[in-house]
PDB file of N, CA and C in Angstrom:
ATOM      1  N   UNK A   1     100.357 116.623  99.364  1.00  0.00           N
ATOM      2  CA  UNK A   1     101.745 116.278  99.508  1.00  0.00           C
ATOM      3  C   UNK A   1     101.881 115.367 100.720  1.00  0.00           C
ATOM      4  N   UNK A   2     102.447 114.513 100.509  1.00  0.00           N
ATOM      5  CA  UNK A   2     103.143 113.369 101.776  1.00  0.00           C
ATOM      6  C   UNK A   2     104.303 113.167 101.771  1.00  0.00           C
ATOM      7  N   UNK A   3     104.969 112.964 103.130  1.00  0.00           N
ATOM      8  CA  UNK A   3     106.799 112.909 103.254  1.00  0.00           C
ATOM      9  C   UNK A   3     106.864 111.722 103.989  1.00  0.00           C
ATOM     10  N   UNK A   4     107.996 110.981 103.836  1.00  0.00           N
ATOM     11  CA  UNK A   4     108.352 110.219 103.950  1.00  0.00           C
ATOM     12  C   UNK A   4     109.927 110.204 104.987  1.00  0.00           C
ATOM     13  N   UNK A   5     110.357 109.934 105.883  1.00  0.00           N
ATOM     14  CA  UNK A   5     111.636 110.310 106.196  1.00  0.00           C
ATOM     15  C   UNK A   5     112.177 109.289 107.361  1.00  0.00           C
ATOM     16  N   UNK A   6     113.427 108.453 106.573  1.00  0.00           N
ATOM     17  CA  UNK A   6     113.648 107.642 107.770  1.00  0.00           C
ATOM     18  C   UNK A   6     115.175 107.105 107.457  1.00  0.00           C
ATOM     19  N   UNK A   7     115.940 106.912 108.707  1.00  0.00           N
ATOM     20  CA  UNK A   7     117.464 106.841 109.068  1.00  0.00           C
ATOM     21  C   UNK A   7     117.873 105.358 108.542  1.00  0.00           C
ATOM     22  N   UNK A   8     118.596 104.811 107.959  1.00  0.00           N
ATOM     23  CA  UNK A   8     119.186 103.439 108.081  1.00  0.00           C
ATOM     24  C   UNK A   8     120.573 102.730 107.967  1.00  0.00           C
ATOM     25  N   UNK A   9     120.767 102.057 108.429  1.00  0.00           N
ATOM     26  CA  UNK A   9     121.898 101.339 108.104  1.00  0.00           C
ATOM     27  C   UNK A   9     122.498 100.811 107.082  1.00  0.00           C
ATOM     28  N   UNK A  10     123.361 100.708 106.103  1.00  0.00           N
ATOM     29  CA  UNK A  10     123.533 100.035 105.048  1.00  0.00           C
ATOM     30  C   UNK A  10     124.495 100.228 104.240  1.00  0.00           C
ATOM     31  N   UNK A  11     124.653  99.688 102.528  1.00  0.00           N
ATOM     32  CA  UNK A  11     125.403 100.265 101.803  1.00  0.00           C
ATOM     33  C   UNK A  11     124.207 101.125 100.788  1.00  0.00           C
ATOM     34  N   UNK A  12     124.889 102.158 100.265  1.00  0.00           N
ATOM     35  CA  UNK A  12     124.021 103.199  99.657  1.00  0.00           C
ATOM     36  C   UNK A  12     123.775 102.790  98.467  1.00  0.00           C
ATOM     37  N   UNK A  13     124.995 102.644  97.577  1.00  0.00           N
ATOM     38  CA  UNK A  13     124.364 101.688  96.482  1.00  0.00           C
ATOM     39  C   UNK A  13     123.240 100.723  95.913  1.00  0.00           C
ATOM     40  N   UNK A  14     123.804  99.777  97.098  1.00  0.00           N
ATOM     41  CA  UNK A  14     122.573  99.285  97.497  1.00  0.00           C
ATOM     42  C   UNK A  14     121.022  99.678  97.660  1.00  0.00           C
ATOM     43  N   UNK A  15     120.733 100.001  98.449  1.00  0.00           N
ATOM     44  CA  UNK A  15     119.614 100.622  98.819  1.00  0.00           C
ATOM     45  C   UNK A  15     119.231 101.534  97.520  1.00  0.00           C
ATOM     46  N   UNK A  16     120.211 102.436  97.329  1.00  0.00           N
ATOM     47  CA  UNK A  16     119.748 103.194  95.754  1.00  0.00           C
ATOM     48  C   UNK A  16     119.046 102.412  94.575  1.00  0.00           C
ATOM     49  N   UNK A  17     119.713 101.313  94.640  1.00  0.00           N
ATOM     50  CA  UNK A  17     119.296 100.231  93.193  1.00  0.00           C
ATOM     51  C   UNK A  17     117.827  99.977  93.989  1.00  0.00           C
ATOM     52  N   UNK A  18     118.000  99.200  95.353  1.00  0.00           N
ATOM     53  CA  UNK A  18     116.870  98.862  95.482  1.00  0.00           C
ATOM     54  C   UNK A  18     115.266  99.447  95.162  1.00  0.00           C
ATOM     55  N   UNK A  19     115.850 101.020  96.175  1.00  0.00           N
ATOM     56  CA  UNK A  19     114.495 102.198  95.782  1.00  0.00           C
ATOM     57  C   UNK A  19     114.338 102.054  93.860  1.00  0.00           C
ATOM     58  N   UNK A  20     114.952 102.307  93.269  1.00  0.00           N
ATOM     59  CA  UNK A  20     114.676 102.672  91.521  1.00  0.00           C
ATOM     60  C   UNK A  20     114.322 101.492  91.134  1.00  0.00           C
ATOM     61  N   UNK A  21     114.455  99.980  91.586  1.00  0.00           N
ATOM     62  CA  UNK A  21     114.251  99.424  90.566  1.00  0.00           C
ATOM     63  C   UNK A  21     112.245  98.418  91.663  1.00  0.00           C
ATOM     64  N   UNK A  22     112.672  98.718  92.868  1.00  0.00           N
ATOM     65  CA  UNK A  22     110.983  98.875  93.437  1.00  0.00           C
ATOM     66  C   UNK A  22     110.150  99.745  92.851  1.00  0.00           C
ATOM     67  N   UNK A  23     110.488 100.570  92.986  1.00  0.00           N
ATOM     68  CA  UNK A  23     109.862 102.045  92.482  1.00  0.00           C
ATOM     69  C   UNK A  23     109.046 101.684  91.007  1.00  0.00           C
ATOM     70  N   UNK A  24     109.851 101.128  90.011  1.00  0.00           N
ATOM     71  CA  UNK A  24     109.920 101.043  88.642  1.00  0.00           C
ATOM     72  C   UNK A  24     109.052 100.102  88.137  1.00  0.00           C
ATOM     73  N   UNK A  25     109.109  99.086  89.319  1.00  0.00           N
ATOM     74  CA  UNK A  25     108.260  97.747  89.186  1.00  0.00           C
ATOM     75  C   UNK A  25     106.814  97.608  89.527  1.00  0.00           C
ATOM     76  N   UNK A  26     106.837  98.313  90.824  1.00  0.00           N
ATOM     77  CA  UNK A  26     105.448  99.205  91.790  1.00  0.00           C
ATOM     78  C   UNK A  26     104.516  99.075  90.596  1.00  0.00           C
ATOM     79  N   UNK A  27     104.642  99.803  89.400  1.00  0.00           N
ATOM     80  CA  UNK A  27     103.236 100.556  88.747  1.00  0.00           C
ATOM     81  C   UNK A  27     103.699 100.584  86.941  1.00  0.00           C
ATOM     82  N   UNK A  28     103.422  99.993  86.717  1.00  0.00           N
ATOM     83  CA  UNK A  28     103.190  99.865  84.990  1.00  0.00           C
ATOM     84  C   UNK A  28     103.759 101.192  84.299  1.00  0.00           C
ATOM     85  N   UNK A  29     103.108 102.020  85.125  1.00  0.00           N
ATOM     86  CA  UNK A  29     103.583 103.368  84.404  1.00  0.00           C
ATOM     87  C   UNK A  29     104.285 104.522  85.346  1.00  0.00           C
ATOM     88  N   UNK A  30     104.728 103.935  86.120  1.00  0.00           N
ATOM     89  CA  UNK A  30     106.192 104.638  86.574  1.00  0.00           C
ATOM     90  C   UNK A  30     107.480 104.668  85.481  1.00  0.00           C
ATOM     91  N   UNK A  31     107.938 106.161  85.676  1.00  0.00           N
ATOM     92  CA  UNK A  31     108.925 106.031  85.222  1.00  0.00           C
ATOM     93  C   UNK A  31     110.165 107.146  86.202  1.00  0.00           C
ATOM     94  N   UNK A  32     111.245 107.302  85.727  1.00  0.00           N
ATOM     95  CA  UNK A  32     112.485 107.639  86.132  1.00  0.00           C
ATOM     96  C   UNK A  32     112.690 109.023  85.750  1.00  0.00           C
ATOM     97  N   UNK A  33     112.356 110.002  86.083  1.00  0.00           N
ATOM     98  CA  UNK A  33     112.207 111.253  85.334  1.00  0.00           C
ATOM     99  C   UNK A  33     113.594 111.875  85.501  1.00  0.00           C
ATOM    100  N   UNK A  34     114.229 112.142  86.164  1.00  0.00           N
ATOM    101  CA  UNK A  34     115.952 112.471  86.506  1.00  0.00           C
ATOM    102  C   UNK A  34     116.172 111.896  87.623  1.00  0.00           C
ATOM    103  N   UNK A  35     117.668 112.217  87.727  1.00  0.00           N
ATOM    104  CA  UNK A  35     118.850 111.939  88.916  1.00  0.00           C
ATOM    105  C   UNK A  35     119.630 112.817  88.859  1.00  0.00           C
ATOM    106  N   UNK A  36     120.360 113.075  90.594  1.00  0.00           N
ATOM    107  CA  UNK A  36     121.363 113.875  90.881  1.00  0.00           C
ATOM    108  C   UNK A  36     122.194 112.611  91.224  1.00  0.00           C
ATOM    109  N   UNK A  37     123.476 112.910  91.267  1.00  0.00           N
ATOM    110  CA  UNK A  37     124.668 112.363  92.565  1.00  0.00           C
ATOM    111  C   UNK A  37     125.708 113.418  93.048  1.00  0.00           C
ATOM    112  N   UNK A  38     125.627 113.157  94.025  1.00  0.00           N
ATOM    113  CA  UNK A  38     127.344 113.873  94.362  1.00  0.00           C
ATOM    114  C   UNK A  38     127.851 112.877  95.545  1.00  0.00           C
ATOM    115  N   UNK A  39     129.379 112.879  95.465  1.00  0.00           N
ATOM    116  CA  UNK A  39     129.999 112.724  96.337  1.00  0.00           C
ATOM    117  C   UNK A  39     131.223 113.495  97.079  1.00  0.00           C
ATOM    118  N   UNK A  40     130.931 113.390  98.035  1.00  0.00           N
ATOM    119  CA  UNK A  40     132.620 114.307  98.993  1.00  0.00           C
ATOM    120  C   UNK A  40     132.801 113.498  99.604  1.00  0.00           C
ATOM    121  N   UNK A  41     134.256 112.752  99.539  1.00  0.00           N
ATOM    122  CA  UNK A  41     134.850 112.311 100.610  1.00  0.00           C
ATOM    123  C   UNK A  41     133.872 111.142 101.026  1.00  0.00           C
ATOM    124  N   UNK A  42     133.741 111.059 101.962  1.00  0.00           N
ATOM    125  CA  UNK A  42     133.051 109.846 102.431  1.00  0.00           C
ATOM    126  C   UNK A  42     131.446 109.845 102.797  1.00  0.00           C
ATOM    127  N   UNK A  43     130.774 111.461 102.307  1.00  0.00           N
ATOM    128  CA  UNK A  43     129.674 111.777 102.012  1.00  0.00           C
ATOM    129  C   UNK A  43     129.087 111.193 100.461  1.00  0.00           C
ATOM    130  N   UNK A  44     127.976 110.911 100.351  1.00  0.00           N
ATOM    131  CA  UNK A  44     127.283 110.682  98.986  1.00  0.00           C
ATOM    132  C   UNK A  44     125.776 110.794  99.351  1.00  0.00           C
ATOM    133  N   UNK A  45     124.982 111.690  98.274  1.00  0.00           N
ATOM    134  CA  UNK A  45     124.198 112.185  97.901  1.00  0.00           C
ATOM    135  C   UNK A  45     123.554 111.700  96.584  1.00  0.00           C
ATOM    136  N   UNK A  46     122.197 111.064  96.742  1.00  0.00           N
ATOM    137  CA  UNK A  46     121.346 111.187  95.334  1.00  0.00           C
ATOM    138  C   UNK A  46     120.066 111.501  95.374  1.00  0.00           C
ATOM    139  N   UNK A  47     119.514 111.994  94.221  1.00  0.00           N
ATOM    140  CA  UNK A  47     118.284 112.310  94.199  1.00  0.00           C
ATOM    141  C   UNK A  47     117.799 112.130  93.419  1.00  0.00           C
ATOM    142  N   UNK A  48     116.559 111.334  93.453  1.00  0.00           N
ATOM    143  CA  UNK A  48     115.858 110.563  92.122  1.00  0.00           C
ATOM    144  C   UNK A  48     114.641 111.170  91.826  1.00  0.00           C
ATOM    145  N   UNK A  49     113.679 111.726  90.604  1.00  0.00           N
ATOM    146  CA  UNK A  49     112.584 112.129  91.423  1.00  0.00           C
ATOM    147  C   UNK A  49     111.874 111.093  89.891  1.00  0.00           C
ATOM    148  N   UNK A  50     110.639 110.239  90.571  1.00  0.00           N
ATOM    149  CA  UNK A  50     109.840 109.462  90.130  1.00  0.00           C
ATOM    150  C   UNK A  50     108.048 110.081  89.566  1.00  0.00           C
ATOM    151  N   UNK A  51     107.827 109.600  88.352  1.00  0.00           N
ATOM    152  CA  UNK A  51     106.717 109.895  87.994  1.00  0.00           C
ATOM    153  C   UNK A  51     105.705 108.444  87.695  1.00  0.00           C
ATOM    154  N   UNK A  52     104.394 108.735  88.341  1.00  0.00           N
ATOM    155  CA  UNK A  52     103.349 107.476  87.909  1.00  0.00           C
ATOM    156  C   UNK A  52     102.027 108.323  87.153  1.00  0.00           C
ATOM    157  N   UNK A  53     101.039 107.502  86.920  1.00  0.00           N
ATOM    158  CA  UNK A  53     100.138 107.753  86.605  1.00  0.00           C
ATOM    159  C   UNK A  53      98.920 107.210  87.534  1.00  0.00           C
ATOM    160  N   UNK A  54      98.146 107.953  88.138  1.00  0.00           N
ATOM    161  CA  UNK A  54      97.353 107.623  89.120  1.00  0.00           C
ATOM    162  C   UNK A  54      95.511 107.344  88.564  1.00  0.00           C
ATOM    163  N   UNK A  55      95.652 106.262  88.369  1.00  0.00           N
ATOM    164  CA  UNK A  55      94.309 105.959  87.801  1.00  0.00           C
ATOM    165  C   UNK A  55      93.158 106.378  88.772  1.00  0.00           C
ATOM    166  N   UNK A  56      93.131 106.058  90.136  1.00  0.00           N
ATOM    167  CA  UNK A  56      91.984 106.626  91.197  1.00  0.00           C
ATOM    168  C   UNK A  56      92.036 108.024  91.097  1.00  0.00           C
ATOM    169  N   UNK A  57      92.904 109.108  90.529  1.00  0.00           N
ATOM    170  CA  UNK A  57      93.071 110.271  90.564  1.00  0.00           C
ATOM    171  C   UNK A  57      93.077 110.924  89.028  1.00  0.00           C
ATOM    172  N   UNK A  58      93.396 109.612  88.476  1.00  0.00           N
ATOM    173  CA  UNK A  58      92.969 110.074  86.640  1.00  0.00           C
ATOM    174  C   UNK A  58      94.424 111.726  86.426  1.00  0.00           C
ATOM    175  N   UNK A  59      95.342 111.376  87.580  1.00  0.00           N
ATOM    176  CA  UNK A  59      96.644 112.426  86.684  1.00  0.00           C
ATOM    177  C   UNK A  59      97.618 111.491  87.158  1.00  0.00           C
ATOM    178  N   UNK A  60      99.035 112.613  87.011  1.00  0.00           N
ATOM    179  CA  UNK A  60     100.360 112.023  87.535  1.00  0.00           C
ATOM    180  C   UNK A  60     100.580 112.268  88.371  1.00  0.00           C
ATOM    181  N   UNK A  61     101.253 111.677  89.240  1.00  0.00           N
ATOM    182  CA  UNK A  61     101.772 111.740  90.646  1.00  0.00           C
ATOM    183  C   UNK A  61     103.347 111.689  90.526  1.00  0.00           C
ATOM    184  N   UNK A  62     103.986 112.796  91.862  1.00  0.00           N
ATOM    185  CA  UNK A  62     105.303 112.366  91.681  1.00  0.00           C
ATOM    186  C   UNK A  62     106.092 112.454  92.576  1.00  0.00           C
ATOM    187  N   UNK A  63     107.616 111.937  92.730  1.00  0.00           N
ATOM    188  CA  UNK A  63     108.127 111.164  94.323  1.00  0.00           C
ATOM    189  C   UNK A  63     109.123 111.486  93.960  1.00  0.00           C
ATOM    190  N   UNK A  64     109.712 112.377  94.593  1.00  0.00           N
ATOM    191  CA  UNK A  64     111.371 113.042  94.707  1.00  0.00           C
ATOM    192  C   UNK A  64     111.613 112.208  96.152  1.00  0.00           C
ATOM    193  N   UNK A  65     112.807 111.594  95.834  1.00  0.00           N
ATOM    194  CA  UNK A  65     113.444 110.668  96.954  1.00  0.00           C
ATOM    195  C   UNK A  65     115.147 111.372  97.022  1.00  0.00           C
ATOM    196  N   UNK A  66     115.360 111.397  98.267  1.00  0.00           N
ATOM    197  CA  UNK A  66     116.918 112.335  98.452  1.00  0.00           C
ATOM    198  C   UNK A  66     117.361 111.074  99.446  1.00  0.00           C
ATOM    199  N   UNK A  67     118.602 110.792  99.320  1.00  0.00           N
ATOM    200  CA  UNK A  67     119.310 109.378 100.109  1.00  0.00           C
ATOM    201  C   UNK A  67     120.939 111.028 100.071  1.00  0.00           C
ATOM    202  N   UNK A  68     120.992 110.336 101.802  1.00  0.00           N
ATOM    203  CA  UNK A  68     122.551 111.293 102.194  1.00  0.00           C
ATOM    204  C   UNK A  68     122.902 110.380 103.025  1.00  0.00           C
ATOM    205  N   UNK A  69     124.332 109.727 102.987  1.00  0.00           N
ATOM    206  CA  UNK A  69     124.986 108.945 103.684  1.00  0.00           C
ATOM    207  C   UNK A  69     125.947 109.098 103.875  1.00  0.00           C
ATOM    208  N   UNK A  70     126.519 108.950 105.239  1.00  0.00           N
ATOM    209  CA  UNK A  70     128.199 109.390 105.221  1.00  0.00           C
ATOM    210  C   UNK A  70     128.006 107.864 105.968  1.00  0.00           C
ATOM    211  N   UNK A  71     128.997 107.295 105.284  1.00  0.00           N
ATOM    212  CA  UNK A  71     129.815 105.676 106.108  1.00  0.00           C
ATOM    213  C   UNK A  71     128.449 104.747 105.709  1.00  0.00           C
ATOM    214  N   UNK A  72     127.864 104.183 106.680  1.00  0.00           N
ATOM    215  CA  UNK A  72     126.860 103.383 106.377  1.00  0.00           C
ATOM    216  C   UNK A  72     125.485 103.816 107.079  1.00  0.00           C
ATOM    217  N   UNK A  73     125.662 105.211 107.562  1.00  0.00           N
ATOM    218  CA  UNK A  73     124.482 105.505 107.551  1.00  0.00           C
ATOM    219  C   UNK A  73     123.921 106.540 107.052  1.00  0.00           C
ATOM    220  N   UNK A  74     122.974 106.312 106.274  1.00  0.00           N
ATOM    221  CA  UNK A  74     121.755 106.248 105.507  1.00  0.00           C
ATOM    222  C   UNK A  74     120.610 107.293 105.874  1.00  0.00           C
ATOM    223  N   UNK A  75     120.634 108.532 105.520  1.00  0.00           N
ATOM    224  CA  UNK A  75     119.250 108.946 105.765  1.00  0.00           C
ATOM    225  C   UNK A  75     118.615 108.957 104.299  1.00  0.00           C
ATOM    226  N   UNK A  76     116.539 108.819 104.074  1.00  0.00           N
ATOM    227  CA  UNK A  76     116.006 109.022 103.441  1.00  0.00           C
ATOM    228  C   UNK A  76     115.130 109.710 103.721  1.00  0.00           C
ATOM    229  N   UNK A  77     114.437 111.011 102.790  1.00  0.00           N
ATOM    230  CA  UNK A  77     113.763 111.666 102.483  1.00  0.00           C
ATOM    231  C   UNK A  77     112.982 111.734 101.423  1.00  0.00           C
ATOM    232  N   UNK A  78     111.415 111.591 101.445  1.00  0.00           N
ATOM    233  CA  UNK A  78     110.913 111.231  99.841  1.00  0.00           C
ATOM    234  C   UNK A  78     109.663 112.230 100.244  1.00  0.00           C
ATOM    235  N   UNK A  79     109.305 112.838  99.019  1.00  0.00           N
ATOM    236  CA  UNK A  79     108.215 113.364  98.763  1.00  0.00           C
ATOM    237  C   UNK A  79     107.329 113.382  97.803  1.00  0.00           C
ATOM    238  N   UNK A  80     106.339 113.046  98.177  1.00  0.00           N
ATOM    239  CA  UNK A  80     105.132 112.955  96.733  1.00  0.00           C
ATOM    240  C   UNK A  80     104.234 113.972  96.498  1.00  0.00           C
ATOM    241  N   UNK A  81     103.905 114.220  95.237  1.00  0.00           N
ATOM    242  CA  UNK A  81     102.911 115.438  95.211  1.00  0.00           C
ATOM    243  C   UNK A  81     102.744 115.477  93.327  1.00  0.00           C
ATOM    244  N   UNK A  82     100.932 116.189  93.377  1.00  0.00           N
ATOM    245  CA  UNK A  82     100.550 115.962  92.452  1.00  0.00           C
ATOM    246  C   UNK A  82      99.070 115.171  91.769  1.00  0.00           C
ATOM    247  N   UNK A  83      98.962 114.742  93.141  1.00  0.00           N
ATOM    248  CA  UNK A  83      97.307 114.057  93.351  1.00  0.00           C
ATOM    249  C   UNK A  83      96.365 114.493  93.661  1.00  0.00           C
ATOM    250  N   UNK A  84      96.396 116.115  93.140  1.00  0.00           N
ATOM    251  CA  UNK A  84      94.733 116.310  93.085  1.00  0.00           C
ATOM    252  C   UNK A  84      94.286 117.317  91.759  1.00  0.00           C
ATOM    253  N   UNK A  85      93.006 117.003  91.704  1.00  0.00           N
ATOM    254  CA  UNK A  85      92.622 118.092  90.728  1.00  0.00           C
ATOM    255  C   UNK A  85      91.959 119.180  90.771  1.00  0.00           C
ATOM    256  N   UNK A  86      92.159 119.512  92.178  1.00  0.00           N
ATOM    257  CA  UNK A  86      91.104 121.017  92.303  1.00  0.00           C
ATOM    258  C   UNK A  86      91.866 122.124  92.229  1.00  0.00           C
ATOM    259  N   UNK A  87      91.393 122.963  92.259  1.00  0.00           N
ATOM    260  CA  UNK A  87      92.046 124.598  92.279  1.00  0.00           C
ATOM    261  C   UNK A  87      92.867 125.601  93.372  1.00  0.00           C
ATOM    262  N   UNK A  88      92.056 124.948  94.064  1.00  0.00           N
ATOM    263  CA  UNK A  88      92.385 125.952  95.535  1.00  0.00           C
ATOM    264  C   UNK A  88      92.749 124.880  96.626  1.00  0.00           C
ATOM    265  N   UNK A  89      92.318 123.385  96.473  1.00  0.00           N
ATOM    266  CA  UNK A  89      92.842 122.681  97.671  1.00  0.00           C
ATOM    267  C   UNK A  89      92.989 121.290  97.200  1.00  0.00           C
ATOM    268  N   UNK A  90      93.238 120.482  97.839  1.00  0.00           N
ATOM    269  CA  UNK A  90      93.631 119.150  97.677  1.00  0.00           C
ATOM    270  C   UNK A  90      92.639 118.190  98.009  1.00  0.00           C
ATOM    271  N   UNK A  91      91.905 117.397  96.959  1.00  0.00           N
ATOM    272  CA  UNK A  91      90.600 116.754  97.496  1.00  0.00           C
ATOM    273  C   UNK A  91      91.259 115.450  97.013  1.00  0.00           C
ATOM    274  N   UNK A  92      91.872 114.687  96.410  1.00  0.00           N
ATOM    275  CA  UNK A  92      92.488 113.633  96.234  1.00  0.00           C
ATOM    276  C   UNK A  92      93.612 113.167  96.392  1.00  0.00           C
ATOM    277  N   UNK A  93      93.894 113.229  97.221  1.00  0.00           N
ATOM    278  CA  UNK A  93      95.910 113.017  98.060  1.00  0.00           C
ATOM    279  C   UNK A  93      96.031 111.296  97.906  1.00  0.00           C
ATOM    280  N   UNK A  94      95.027 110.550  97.540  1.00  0.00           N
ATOM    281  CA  UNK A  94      95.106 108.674  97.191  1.00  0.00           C
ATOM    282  C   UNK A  94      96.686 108.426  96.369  1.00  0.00           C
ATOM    283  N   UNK A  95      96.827 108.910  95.770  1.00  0.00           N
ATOM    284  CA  UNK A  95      97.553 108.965  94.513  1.00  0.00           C
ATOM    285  C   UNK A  95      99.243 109.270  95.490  1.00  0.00           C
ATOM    286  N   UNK A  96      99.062 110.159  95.832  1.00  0.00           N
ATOM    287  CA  UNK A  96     100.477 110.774  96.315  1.00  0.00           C
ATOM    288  C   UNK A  96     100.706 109.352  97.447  1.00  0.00           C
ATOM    289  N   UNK A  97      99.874 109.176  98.519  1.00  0.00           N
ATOM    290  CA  UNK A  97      99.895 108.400  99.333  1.00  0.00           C
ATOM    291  C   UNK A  97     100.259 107.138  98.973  1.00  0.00           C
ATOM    292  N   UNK A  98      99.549 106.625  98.084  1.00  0.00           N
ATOM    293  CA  UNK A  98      99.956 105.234  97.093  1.00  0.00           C
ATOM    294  C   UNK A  98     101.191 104.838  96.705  1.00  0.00           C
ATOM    295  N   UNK A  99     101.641 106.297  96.390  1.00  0.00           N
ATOM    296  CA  UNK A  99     103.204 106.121  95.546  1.00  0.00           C
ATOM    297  C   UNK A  99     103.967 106.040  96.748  1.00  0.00           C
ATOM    298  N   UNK A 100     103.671 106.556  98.091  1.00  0.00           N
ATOM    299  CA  UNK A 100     104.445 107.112  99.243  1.00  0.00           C
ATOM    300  C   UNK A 100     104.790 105.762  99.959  1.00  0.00           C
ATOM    301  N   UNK A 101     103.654 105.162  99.764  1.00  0.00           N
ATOM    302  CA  UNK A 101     103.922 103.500 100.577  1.00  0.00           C
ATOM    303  C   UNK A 101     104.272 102.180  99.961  1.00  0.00           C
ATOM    304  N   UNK A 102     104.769 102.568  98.352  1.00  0.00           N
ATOM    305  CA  UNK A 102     105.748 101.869  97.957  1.00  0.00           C
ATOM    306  C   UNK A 102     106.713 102.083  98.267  1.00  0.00           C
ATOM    307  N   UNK A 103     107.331 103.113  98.463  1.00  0.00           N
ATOM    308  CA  UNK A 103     108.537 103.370  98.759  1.00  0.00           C
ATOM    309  C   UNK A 103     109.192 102.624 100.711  1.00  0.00           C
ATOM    310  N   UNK A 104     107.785 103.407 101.259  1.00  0.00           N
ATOM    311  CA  UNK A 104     107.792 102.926 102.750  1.00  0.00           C
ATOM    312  C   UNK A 104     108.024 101.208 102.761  1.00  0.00           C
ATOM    313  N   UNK A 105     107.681 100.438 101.620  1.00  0.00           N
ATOM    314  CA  UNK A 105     107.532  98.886 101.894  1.00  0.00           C
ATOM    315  C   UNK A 105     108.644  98.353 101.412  1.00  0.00           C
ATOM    316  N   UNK A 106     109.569  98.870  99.990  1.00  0.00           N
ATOM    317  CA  UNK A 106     110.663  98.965 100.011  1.00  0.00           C
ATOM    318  C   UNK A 106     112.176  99.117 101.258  1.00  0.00           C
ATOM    319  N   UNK A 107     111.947 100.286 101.622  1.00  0.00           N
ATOM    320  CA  UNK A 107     112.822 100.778 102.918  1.00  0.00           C
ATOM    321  C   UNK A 107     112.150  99.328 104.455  1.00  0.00           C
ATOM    322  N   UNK A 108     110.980  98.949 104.149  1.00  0.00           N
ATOM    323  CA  UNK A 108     110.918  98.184 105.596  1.00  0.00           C
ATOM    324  C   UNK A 108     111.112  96.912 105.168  1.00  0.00           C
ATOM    325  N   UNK A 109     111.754  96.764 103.812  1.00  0.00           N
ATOM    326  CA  UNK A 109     112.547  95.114 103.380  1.00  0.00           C
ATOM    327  C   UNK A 109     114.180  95.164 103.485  1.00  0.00           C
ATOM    328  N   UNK A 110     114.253  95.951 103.333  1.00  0.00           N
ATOM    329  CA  UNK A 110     115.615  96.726 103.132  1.00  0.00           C
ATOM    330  C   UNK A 110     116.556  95.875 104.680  1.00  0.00           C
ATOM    331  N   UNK A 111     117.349  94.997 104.037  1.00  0.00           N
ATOM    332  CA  UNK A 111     117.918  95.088 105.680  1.00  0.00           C
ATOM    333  C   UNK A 111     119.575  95.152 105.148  1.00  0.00           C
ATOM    334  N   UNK A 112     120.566  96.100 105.229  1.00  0.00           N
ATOM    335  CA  UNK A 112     121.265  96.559 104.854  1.00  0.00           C
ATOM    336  C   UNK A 112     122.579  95.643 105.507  1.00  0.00           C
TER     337      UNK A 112
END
């Protein structure tokens, strides 16, 4: 498992389209597995969680991303997990990591 977590400036919308449709483009076989939203008031909340297929790891990998913004700022939270194939421990984390720093290269284009 790898996390991802970082504050920004912006419009949320924005940035939302941006993450799903990077995300989507990243890897041939990504896809969009659900979404949450909520909003209160001048709070808004989504949560996307993303599935790939990890060829160096030969399974799926997958990236729950949570965006909470009140006004224009922006926190993100993403987590990947799902990249290994052993029993008792984690010998291939490539996969989770991979998916983790698309997202990271996304958010460091991002200028809101």
């Amino acid at each position: 498992m790898a996390k991802l977590e970082r504050q920004l400036q912006g419009d949320f919308k924005e940035l939302l389209g941006k993450i799903e449709q990077g995300i989507m483009k990243g890897s041939v076989s990504a896809s969009l597995e659900d979404g949450s939203d909520f909003v209160t008031g001048d709070v808004q909340a989504a949560v996307r969680v993303f599935e790939r297929y990890s060829w160096i790891g030969k399974n799926r990998v997958s990236l729950s991303v949570t965006l909470l913004a009140k006004g224009r700022q922006i926190f993100v939270s993403a987590i990947s997990s799902g990249g290994s194939q052993a029993v008792f421990m984690k010998l291939n984390t490539f996969g989770e990591s991979a998916f983790l720093s698309r997202l990271s290269e996304i958010l460091d284009q991002y200028r809101g």
